[in-house]
Protein backbone atom coordinates (compact mmCIF):
# COMPACT_ATOMS: atom_id res chain seq x y z
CA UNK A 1 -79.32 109.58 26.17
CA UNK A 2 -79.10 109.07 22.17
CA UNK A 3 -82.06 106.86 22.57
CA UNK A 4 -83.95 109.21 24.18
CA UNK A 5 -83.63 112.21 22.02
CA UNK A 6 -83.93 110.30 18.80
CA UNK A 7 -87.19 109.17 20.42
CA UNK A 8 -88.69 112.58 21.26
CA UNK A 9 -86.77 115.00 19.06
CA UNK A 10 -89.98 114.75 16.47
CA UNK A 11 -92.27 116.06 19.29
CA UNK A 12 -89.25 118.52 20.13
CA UNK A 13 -89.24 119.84 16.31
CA UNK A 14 -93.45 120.02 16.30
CA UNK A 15 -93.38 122.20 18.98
CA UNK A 16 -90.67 124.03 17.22
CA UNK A 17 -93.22 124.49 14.55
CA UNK A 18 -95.56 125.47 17.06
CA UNK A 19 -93.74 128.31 18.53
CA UNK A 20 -93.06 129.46 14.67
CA UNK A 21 -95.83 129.67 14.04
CA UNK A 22 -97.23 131.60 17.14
CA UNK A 23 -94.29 134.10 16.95
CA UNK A 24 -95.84 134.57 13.20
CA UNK A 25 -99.14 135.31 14.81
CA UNK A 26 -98.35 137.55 17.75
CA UNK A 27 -95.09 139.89 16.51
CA UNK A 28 -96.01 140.05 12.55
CA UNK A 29 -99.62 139.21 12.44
CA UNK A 30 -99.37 136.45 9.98
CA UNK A 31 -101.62 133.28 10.29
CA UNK A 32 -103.62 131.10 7.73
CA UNK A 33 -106.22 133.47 6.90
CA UNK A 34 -103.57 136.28 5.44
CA UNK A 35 -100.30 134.00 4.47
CA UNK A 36 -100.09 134.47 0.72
CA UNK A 37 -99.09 131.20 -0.96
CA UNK A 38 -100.36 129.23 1.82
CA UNK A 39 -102.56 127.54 -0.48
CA UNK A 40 -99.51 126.24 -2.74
CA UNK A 41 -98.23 125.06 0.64
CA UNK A 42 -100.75 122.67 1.28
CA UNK A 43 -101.14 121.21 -1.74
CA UNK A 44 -96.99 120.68 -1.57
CA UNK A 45 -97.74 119.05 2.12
CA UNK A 46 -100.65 116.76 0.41
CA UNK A 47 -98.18 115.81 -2.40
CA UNK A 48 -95.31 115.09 -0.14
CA UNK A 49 -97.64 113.21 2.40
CA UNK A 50 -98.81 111.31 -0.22
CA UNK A 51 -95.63 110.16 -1.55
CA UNK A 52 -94.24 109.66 2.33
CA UNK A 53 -97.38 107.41 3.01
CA UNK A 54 -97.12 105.44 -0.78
CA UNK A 55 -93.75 104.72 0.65
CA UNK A 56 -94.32 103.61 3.88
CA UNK A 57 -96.73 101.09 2.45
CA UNK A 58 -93.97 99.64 0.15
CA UNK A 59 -91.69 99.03 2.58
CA UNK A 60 -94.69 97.08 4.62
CA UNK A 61 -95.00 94.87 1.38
CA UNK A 62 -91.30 94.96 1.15
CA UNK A 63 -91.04 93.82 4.81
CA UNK A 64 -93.35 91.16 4.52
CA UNK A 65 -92.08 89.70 1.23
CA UNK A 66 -88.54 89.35 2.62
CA UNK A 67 -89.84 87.64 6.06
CA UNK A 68 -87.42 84.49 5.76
CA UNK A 69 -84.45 86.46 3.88
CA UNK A 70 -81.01 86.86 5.51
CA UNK A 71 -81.89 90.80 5.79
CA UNK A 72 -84.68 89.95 7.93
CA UNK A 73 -82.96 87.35 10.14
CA UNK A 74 -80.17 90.71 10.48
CA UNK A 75 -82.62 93.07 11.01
CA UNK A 76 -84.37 90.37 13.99
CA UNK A 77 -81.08 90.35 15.70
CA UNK A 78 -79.39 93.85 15.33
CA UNK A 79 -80.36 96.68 17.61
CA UNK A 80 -82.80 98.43 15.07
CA UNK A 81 -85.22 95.81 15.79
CA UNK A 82 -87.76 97.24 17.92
CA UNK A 83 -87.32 101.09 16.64
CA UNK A 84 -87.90 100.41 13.13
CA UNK A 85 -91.62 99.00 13.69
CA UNK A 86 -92.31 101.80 15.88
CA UNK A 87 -91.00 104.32 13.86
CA UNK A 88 -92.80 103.26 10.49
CA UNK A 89 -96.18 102.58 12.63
CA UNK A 90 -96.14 106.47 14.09
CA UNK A 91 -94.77 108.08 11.17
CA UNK A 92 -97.42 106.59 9.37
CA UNK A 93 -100.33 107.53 11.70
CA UNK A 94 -99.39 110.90 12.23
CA UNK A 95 -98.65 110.88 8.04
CA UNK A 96 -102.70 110.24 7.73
CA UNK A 97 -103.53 112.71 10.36
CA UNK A 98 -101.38 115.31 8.97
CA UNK A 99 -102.88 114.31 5.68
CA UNK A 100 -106.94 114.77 6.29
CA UNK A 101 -105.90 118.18 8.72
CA UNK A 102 -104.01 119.36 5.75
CA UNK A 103 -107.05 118.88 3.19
CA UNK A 104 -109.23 120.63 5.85
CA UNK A 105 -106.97 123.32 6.01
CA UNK A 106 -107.44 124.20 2.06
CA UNK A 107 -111.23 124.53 3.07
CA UNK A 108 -110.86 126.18 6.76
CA UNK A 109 -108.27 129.09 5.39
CA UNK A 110 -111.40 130.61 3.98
CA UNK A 111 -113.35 131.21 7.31
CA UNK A 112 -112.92 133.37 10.00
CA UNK A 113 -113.57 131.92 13.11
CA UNK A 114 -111.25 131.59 16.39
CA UNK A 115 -111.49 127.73 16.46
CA UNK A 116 -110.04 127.40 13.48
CA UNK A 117 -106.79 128.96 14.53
CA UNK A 118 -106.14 125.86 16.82
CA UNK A 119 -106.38 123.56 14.27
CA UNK A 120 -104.00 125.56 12.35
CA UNK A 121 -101.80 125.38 15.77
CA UNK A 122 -102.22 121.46 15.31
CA UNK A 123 -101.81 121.23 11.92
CA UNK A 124 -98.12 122.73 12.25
CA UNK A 125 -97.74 121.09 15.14
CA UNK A 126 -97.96 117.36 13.53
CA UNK A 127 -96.12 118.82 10.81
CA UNK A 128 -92.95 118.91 12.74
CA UNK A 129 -93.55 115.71 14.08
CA UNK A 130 -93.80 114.02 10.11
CA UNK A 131 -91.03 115.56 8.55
CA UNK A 132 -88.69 114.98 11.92
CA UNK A 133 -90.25 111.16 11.43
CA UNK A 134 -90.04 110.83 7.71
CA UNK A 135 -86.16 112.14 7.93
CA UNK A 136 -85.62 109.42 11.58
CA UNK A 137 -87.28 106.52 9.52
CA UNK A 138 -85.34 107.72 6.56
CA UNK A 139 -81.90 107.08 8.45
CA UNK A 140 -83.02 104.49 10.76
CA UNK A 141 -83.72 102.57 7.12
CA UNK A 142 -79.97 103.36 5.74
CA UNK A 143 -78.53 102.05 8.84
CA UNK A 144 -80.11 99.05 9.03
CA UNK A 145 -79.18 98.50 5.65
CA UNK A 146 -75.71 99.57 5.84
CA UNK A 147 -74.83 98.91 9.79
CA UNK A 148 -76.59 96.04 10.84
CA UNK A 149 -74.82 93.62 10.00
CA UNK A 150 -73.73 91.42 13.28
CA UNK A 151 -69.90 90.86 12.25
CA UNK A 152 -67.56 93.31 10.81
CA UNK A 153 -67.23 93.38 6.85
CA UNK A 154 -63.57 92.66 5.70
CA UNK A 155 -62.18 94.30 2.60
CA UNK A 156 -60.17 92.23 -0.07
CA UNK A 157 -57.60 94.56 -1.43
CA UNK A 158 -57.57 94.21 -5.39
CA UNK A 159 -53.95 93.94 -7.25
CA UNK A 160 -53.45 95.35 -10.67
């Protein structure tokens, strides 16, 4: 069961967004074209989405520098082994999609036209989903590094 909310809860928290953002729309007649600030928010997205995706790509050279280490032969053999790839390979797709809807955001906000409210809809959508990833991957990472060891650690008491 933990499994299996840790591997939709992203797609749980983007529709989250979703219905935010809606409920925004419908009861206080808020959207992209008359959010003040909104601007400021993208460009905080772009820099955050930036820094998420500049990270993702050092732990990809990180990963395959350390291919033979004992941290690799731990990671191989604990049970992080098969969520880890598929966490850093989504998070970082939906990172760049999030990314280029984002920049076409900053340009769409300043047209009025009804299509543009979905990708607004799908733009906050993937949101959830990227910040629910980055935050999974995030944890997922500190485990490993922390937890993943197969045997138990033993602590030497110190006498002074």
């Amino acid at each position: 069961m933990k499994n299996y909310l840790f591997r939709y809860c992203p797609y749980v928290v983007g529709l989250v967004v979703l219905f935010i953002l809606m409920v925004l729309k419908l009861k206080f007649k808020l959207s992209f074209n008359n959010i003040e600030g909104l601007e400021s928010v993208f460009e905080s997205i772009i820099g955050f989405l930036s820094i998420v995706i500049g990270f993702y790509s050092a732990f990809y050279g990180m990963i395959i520098s350390m291919t033979k280490s004992k941290f690799m032969t731990e990671l191989r053999n604990s049970k992080y082994k098969d969520d880890l790839p598929r966490l850093l390979i989504s998070s970082l797709m939906f990172s760049f999609i999030t990314l280029i809807i984002t920049i076409l955001m900053q340009v769409l906000v300043h047209y009025k036209n009804p299509y543009i409210t979905y990708v607004y809809y799908t733009w906050g959508y993937l949101l959830g989903i990227v910040i629910t990833y980055a935050l999974q991957t995030s944890l997922l990472s500190i485990s490993m590094v922390f937890y993943s060891e197969p045997t138990e650690k033993k602590t030497k008491t110190i006498k002074i």
